[in-house]
Protein backbone atom coordinates (compact mmCIF):
# COMPACT_ATOMS: atom_id res chain seq x y z
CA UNK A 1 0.65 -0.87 -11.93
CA UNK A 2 -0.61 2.50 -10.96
CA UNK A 3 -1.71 5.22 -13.10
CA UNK A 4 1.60 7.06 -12.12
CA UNK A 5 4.03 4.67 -13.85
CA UNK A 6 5.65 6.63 -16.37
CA UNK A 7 8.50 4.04 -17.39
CA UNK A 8 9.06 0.35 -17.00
CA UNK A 9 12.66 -0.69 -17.21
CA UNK A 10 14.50 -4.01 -19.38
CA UNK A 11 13.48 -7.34 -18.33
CA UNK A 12 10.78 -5.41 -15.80
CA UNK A 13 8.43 -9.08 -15.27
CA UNK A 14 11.47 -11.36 -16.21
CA UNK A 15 10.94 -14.70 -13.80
CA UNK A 16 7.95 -14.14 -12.18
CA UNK A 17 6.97 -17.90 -12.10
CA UNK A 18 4.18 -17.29 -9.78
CA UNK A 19 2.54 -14.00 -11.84
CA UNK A 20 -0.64 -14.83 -13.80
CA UNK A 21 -2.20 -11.43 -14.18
CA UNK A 22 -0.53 -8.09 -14.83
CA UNK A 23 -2.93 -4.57 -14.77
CA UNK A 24 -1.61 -1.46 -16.47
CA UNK A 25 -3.78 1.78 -15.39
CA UNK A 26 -1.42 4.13 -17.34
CA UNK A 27 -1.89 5.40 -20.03
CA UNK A 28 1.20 7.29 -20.54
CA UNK A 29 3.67 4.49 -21.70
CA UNK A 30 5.24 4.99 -25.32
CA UNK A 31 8.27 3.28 -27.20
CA UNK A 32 10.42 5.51 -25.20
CA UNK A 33 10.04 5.00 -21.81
CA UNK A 34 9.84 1.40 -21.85
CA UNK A 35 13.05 -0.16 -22.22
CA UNK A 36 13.65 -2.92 -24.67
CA UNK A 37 13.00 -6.34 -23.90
CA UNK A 38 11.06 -4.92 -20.82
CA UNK A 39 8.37 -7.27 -21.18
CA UNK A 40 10.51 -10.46 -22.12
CA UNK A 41 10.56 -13.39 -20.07
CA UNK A 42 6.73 -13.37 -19.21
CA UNK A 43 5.46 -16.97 -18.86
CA UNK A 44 2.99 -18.29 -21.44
CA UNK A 45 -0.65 -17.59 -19.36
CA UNK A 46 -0.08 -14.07 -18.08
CA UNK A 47 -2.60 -12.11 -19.52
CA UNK A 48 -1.83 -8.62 -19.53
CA UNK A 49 -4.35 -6.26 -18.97
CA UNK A 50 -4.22 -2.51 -20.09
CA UNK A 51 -6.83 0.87 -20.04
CA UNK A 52 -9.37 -0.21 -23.36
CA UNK A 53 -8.39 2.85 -25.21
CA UNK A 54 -4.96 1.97 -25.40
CA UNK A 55 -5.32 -1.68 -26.09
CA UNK A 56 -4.40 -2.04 -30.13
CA UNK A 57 -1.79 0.07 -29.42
CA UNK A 58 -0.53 -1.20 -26.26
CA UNK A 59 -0.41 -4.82 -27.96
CA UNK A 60 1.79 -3.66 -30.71
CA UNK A 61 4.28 -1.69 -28.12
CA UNK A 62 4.65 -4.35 -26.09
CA UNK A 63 5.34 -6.98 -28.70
CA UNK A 64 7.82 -4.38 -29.61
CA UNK A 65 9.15 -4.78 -26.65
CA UNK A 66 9.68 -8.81 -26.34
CA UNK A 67 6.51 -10.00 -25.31
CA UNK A 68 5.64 -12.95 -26.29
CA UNK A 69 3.29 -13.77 -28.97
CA UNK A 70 1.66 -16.39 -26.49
CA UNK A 71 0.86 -13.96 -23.69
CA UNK A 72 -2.31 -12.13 -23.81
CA UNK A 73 -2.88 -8.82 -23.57
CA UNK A 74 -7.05 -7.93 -22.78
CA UNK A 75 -8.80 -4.52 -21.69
CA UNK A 76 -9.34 -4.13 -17.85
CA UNK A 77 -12.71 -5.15 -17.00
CA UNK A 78 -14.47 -2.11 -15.79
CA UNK A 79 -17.22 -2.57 -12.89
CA UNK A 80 -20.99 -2.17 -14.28
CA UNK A 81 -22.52 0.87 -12.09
């Protein structure tokens, strides 16, 4: 997702089977633009991957926000210069 994204909406990743990896570039997201249960229905082995400064707290929003406790949420790996 782009660092524009300034909401994600209920049941956002709901059924996507096929989805392994998920990037989050914004840092903007907060317990009120992301709707409840916006992250439920993510399939066990989706690893979630979020801006480094924001992981601890992004973990804790999203479980929040019915992700399961079996999907992983990491820091994006940034490219070595």
């Amino acid at each position: 997702m782009p660092k524009p994204v300034t909401q994600i909406g209920a049941k956002a990743f709901a059924n996507g089977k096929n989805v392994k990896t998920i990037a989050i570039h914004t840092t903007a997201l907060t317990a009120k633009n992301i709707d409840d249960q916006a992250f439920a229905g993510i399939k066990e082995g989706t690893v979630i991957r979020v801006p480094k400064e924001k992981l601890a707290e992004y973990k804790k929003l999203f479980a929040e926000k019915g992700l399961d406790k079996k999907v992983k949420v990491k820091a994006i790996k940034t490219k070595k210069k």
